[in-house]
Protein backbone atom coordinates (compact mmCIF):
# COMPACT_ATOMS: atom_id res chain seq x y z
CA UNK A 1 70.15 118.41 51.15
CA UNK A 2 68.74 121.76 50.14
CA UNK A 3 64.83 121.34 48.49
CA UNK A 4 64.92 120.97 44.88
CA UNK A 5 64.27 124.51 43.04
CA UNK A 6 61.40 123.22 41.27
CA UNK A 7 59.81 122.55 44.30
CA UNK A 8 60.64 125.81 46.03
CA UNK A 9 58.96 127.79 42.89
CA UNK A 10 55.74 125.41 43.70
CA UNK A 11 55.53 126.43 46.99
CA UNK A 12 55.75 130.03 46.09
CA UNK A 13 53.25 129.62 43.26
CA UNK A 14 51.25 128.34 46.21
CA UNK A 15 51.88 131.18 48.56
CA UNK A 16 49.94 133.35 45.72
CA UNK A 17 47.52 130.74 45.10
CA UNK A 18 46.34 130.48 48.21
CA UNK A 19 46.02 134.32 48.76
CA UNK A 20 43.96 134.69 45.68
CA UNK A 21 41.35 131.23 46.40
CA UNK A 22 38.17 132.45 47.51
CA UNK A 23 36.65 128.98 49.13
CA UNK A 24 38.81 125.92 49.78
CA UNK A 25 40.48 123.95 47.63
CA UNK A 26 37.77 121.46 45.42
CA UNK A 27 37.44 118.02 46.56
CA UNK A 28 39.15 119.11 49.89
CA UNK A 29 37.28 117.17 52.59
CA UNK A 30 34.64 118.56 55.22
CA UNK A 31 35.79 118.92 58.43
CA UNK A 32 33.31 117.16 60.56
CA UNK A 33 33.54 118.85 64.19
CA UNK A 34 35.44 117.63 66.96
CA UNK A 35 34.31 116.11 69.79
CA UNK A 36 34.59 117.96 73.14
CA UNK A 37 35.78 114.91 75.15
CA UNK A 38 39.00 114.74 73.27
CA UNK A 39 40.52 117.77 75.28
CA UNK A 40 38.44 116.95 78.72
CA UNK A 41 37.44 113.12 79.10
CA UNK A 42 39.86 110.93 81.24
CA UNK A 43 38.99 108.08 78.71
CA UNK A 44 40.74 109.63 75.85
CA UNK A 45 43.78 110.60 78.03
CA UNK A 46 44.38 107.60 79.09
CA UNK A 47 44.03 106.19 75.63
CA UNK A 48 46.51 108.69 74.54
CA UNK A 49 49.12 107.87 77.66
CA UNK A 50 48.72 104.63 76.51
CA UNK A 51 49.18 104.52 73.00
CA UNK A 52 50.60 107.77 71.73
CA UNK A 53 53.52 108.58 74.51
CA UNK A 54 54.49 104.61 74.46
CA UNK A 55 54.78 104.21 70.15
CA UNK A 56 55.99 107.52 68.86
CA UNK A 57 59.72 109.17 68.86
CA UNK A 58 60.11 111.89 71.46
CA UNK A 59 62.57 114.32 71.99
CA UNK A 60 64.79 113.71 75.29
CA UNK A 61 67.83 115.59 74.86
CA UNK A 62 70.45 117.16 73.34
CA UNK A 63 74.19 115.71 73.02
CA UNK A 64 75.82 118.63 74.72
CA UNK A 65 73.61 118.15 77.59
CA UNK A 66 75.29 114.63 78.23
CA UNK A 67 79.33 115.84 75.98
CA UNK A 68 81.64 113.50 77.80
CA UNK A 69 81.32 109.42 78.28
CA UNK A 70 80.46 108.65 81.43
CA UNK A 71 77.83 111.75 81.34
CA UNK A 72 73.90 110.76 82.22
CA UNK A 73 70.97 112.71 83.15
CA UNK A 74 67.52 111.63 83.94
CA UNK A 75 64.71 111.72 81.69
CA UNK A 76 60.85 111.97 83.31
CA UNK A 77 58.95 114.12 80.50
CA UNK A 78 56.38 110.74 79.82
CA UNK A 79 56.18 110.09 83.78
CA UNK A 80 58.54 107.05 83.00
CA UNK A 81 61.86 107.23 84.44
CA UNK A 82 64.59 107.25 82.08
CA UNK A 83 68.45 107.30 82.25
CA UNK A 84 70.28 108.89 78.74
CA UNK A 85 73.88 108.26 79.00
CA UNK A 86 76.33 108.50 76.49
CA UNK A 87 78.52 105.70 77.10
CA UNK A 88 82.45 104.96 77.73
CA UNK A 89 82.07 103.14 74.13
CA UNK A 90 80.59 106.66 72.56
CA UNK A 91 77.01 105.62 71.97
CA UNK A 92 73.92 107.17 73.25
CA UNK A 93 71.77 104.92 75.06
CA UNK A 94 68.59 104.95 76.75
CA UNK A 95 67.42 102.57 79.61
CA UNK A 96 64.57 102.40 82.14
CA UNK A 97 65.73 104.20 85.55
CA UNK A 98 65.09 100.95 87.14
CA UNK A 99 67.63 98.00 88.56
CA UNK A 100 66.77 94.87 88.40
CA UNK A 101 67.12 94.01 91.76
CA UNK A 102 64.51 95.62 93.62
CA UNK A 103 62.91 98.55 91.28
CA UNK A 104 65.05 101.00 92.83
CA UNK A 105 66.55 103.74 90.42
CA UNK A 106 70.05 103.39 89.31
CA UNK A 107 70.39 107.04 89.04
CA UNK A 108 69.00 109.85 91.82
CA UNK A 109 70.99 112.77 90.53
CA UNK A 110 69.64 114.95 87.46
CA UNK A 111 72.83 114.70 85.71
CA UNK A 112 76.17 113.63 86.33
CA UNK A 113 79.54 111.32 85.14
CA UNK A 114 80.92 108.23 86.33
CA UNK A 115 82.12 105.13 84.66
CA UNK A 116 79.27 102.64 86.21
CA UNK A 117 75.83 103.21 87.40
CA UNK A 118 75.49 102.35 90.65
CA UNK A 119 72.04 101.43 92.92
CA UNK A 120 72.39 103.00 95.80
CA UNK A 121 69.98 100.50 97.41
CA UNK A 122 71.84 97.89 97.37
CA UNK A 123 74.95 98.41 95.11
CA UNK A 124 74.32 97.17 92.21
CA UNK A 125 76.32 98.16 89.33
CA UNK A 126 75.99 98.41 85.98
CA UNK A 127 78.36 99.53 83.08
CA UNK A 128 77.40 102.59 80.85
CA UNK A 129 76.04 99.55 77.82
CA UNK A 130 73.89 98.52 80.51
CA UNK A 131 75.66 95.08 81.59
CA UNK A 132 75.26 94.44 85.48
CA UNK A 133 78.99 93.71 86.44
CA UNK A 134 78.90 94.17 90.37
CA UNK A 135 76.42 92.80 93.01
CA UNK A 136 77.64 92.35 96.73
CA UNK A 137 77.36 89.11 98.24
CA UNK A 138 76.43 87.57 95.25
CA UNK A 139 76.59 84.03 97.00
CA UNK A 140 73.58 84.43 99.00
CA UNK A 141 71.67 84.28 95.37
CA UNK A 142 71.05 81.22 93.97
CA UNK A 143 70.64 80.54 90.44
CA UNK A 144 71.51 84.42 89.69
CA UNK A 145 72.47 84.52 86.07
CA UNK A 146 74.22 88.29 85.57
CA UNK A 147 73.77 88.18 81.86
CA UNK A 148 69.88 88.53 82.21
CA UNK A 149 69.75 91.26 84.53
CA UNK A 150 71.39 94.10 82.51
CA UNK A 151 69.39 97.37 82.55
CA UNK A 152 66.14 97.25 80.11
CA UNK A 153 66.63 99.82 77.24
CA UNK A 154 64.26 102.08 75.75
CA UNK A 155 64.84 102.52 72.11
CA UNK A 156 67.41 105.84 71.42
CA UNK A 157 68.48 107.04 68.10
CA UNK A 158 69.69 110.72 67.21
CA UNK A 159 69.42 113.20 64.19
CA UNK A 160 72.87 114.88 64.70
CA UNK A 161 73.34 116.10 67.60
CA UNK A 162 69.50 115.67 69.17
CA UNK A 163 68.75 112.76 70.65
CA UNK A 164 65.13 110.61 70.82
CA UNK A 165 63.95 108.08 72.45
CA UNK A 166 60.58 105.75 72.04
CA UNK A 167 59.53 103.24 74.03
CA UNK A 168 58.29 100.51 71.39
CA UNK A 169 60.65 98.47 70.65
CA UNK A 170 59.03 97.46 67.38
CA UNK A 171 59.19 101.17 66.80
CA UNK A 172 60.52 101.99 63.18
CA UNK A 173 63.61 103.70 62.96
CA UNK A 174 63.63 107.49 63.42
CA UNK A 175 64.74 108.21 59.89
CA UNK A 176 61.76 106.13 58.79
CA UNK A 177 59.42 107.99 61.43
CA UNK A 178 60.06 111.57 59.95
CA UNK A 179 60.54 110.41 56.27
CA UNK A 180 60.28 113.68 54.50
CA UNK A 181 60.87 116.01 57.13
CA UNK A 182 64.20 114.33 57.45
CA UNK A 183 65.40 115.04 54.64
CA UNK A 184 63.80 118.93 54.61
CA UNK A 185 65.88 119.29 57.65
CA UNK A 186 69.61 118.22 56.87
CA UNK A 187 70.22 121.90 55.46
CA UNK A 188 69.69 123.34 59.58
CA UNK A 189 72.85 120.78 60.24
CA UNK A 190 71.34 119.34 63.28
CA UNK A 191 74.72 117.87 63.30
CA UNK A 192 76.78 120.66 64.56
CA UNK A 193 73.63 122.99 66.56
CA UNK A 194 74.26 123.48 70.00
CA UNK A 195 72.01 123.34 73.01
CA UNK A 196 71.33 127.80 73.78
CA UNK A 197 68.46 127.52 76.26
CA UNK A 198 65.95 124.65 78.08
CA UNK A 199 63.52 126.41 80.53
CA UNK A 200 59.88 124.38 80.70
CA UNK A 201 56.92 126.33 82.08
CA UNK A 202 53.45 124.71 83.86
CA UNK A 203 50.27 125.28 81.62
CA UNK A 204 47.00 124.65 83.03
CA UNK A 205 45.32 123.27 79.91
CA UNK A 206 45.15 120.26 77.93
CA UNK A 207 48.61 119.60 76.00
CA UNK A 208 46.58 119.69 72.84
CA UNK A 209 44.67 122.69 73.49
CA UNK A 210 48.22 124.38 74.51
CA UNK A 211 50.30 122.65 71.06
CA UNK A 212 47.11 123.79 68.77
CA UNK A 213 47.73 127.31 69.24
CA UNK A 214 51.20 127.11 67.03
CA UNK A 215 49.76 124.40 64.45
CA UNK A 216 47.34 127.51 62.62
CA UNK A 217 48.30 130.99 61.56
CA UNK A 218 44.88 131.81 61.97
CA UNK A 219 45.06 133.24 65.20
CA UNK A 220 47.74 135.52 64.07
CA UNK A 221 46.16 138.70 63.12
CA UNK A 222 44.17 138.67 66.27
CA UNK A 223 46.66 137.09 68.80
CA UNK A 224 50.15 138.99 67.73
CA UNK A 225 48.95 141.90 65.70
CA UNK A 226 52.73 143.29 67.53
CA UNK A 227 54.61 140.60 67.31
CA UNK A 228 53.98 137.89 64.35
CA UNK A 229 51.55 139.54 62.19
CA UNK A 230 54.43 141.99 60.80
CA UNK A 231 56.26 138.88 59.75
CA UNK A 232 53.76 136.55 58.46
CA UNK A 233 51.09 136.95 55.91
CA UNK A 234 48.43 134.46 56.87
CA UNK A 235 46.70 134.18 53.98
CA UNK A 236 50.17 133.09 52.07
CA UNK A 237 50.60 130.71 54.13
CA UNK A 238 50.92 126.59 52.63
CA UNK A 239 50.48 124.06 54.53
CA UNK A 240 51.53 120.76 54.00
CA UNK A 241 50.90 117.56 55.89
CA UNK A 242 53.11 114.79 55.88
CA UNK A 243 53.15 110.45 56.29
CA UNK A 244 53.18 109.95 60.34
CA UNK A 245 50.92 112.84 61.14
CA UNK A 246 53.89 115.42 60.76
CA UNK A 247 53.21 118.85 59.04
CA UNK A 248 54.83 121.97 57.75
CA UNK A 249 53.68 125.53 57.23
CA UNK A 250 55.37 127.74 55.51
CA UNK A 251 54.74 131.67 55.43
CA UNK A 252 56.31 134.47 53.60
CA UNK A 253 56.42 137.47 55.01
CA UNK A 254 53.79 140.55 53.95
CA UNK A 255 55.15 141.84 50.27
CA UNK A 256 56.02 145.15 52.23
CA UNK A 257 58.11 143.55 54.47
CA UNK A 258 61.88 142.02 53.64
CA UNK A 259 61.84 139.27 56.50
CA UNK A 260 65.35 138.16 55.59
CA UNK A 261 66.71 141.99 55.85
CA UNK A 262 64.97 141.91 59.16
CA UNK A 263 66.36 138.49 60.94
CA UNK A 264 69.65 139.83 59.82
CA UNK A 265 69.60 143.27 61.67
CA UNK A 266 67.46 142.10 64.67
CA UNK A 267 70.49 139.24 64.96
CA UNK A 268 73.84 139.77 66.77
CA UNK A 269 76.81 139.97 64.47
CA UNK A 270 78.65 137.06 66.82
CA UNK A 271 75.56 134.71 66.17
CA UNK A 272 76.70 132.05 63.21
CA UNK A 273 74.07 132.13 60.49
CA UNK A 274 73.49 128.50 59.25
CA UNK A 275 74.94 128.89 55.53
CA UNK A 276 73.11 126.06 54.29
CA UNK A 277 69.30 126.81 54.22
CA UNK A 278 67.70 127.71 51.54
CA UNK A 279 65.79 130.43 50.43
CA UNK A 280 62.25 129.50 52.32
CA UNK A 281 64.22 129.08 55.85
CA UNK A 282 65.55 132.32 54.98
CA UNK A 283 62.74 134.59 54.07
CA UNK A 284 59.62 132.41 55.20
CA UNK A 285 58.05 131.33 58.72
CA UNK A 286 58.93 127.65 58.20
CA UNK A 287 57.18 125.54 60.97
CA UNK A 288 57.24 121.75 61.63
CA UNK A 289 54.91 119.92 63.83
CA UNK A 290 57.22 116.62 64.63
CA UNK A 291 54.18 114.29 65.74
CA UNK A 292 53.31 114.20 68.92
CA UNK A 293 54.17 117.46 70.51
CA UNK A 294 57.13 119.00 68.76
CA UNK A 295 56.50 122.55 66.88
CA UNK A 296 59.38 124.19 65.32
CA UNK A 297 60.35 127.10 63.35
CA UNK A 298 63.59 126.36 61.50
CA UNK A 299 65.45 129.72 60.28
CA UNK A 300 68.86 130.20 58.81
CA UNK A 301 69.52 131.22 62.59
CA UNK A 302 67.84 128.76 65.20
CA UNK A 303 66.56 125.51 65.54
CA UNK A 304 63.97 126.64 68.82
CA UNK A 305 61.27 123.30 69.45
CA UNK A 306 58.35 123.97 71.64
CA UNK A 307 57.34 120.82 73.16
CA UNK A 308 54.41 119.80 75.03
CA UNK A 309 54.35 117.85 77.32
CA UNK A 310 50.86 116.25 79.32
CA UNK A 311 51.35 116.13 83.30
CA UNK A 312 47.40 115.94 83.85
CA UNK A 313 44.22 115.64 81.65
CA UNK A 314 44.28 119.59 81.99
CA UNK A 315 48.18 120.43 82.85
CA UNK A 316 50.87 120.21 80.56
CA UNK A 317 54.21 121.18 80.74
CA UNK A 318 55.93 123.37 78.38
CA UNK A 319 59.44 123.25 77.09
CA UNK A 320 61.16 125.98 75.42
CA UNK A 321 64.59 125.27 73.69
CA UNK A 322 66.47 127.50 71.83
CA UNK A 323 69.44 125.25 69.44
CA UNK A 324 71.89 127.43 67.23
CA UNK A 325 75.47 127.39 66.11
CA UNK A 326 78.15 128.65 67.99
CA UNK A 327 77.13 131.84 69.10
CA UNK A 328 81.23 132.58 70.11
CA UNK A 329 81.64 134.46 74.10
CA UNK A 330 78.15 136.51 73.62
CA UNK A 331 75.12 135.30 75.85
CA UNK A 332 73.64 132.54 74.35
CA UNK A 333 70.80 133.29 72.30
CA UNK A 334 67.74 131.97 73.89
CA UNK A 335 64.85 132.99 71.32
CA UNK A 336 61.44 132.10 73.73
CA UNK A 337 62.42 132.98 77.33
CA UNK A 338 63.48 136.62 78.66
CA UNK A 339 65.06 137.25 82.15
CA UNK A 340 62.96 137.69 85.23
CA UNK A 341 63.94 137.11 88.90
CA UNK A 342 60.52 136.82 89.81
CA UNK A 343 59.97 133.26 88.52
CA UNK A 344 61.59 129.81 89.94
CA UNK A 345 63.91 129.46 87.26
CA UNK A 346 65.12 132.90 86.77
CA UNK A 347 62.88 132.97 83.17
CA UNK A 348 59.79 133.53 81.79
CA UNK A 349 57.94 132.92 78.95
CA UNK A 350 59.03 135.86 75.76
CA UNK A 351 55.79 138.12 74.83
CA UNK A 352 55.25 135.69 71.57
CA UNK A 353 54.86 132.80 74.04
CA UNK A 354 52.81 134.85 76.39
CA UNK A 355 50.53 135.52 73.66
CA UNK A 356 49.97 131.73 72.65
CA UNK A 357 49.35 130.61 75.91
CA UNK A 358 47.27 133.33 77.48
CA UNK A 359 44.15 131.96 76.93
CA UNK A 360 45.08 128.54 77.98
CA UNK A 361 43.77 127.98 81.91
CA UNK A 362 40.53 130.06 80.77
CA UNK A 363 39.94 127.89 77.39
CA UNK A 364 40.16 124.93 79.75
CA UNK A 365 38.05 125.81 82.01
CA UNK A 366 35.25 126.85 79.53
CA UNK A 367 35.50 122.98 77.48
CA UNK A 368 34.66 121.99 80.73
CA UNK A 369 31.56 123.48 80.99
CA UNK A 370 28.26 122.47 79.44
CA UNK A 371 28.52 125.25 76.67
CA UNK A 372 31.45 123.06 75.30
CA UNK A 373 29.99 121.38 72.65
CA UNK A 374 32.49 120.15 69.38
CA UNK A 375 35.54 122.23 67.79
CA UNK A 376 34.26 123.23 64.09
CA UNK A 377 37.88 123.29 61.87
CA UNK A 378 38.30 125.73 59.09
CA UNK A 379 40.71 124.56 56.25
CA UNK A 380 43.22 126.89 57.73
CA UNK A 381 43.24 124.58 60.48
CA UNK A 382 43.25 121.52 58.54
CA UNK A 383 46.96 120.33 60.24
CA UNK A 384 45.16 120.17 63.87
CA UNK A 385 42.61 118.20 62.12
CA UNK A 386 45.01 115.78 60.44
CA UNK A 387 46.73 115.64 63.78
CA UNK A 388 43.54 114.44 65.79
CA UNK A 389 43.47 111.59 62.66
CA UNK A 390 47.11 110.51 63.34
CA UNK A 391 46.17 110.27 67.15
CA UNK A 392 43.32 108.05 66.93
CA UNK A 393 45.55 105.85 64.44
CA UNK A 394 48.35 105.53 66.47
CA UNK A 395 45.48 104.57 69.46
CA UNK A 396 44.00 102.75 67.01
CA UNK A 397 41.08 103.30 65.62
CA UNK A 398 38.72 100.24 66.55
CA UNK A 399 40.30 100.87 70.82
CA UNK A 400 38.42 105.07 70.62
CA UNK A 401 35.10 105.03 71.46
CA UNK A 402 32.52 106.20 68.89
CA UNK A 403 31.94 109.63 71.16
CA UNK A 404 35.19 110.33 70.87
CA UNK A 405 36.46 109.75 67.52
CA UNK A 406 37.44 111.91 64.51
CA UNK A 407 36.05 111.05 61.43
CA UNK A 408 39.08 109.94 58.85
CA UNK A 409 38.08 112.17 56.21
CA UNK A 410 41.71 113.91 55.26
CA UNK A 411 42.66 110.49 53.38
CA UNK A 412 46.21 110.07 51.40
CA UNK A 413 45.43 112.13 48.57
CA UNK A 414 46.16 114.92 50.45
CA UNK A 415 49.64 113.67 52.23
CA UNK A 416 52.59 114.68 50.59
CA UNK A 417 53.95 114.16 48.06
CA UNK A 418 50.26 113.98 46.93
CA UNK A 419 48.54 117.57 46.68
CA UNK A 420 45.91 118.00 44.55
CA UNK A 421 46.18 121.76 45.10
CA UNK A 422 49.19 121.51 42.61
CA UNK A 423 47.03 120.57 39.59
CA UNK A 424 43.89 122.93 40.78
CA UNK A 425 46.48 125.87 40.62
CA UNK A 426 47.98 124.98 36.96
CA UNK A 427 44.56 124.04 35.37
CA UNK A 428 43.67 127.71 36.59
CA UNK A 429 47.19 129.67 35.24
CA UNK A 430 46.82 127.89 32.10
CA UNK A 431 43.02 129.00 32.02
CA UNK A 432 43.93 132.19 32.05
């Protein structure tokens, strides 16, 4: 479903609006600072390892990465181990790593095919739904009732061809989860992108303080004056925020500058454009944050997440995944990564990545020190703001302590499809 051409000439109207405002929107909320323990205290990491990684979706895979039935592959990114199989019957499923014999995992391999999962413990098997079906010398257990020892699942639904998982099982459905942003993204047919790259990379920061670097553009300037600044104006730029604590930004490129001219020629003529998105995909920076720790750019040529992943209270690790159509028998495009035998996997991080994350270990290090008071947000920055919001409500906001809390002052007014900027900007054309 392409956006509605009313709404697309709003945004742009925006675009301009926003370049020409010399203060922040009225009635948009102050900021009040945040506090320093959220990106250093142990208390507010476990809170979020509690609450956050254990209620919200969270990318796992990608159906290529598990084509055939039969195929599995482990999943640790939360800590928790995970088996996503796609099984004999077709359907993606999800289950705890776990048999329910004696906690060993069914599956040791990173990925592989077979018909049953098997224990290697003790032999206990399981079919690809789940359903314990073997268990040698079942006579020496008494009372065991098969039926209630099938593998535990973890929730797992899919938007085309990428799959999620979350490990409420009150969880609402994933369609409900994204609400708009679902429906913004049918026109990147996440039904037929494949899987181009997966590389992850070790961070020694705070997820957050890694993930916050792509939720503002107003590092750009200053950060990739080389690389990004050429193809986004900054102070264009809309943001939007979202039900769930999801947001968009959405950047056109600087009026000298024809972005869509220049994602053609920099792109390979054996790379498929995706034929369906619209005009903003095509000539704008259009970036999702997928609460928790998804951040995506969506083009008329990739699909390309960065997700973030917390190993530590100051490590995270970093995926980089690169989805696109079929790019026919050239390399496959891989839009965040660049050769280099150097490194473990053969990879490292491209220079727009190695800009971002820089000044990760040394930021760190530096909230940990004494001069590390509170983070003042501008309204540029008002999406990591809303984000810290959604985190204490999906923690809850009577379980973070006082010292630790973000004020709720970005209330639903401002969460589309509400946006008072809309009527600020007409009262002012028509005043004119």
């Amino acid at each position: 479903m392409a956006m509605d051409p009313a709404y697309i000439e709003q945004i742009k109207r925006l675009m301009e609006w926003e370049a020409a405002r010399s203060a922040p929107p009225e009635e948009f909320p102050h900021l009040p600072d945040l506090p320093a323990g959220r990106y250093t205290s142990q208390e507010y990491y476990d809170l979020e390892q509690q609450h956050i990684w254990k209620k919200s979706w969270l990318f796992a895979a990608h159906i290529d990465e598990i084509p055939e039935p039969g195929c599995f592959m482990k999943w640790e990114n939360t800590g928790t181990p995970v088996i996503i199989v796609h099984g004999m019957d077709g359907e993606v499923r999800a289950f705890y790593n776990t048999c329910r014999h004696r906690g060993a995992p069914v599956v040791t391999e990173e990925k592989g095919r077979a018909p049953r999962l098997m224990c290697g413990y003790h032999n206990w098997t399981y079919k690809t739904d789940g359903e314990l079906v073997g268990v040698p010398e079942k006579q020496d257990f008494t009372g065991l009732d098969m039926s209630c020892r099938s593998l535990i699942p973890v929730k797992c639904e899919r938007l085309g061809n990428v799959i999620f998982v979350n490990f409420d099982d009150d969880a609402m459905p994933l369609k409900q989860w994204l609400g708009p942003v679902w429906n913004d993204w049918e026109e990147f047919q996440f039904d037929k992108i494949k899987l181009a790259a997966r590389h992850s990379f070790d961070l020694n920061c705070n997820w957050k303080v890694a993930m916050e670097a792509n939720m503002e553009v107003y590092h750009v300037p200053f950060i990739h004056p080389e690389t990004v600044a050429p193809l986004v104006d900054s102070k264009r730029n809309v943001n939007t925020m979202f039900p769930n604590g999801h947001a968009r930004m959405l950047a056109p490129a600087p009026h000298e500058t024809d972005r869509e001219h220049v994602r053609a020629v920099d792109s390979p003529p054996d790379w498929q454009e995706i034929d369906t998105v619209g005009e903003l995909g095509r000539t704008c920076t259009q970036s999702y944050t997928m609460f928790p720790n998804w951040v995506s750019p969506l083009s008329n040529y990739f699909v390309p997440p960065l997700v973030f992943w917390p190993t530590g209270l100051n490590t995270t690790r970093l995926e980089l995944v690169t989805m696109a159509l079929d790019w026919g028998d050239g390399p496959a495009p891989d839009l965040w990564t660049v050769p280099d035998d150097s490194k473990p996997n053969g990879r490292d991080m491209s220079p727009i990545i190695l800009e971002d994350t820089q000044f990760g270990e040394m930021i760190q290090k530096s909230m940990e020190s004494d001069g590390f008071k509170s983070v003042p947000l501008s309204y540029q920055e008002a999406r990591i703001y809303s984000f810290h919001q959604s985190c204490d409500k999906m923690i809850g906001l009577d379980n973070v302590p006082e010292h630790l809390a973000v004020e709720q002052v970005i209330g639903e007014e401002w969460i589309y499809p509400n946006d008072p900027r809309v009527s600020q900007m007409e009262q002012l054309q028509a005043a004119e």
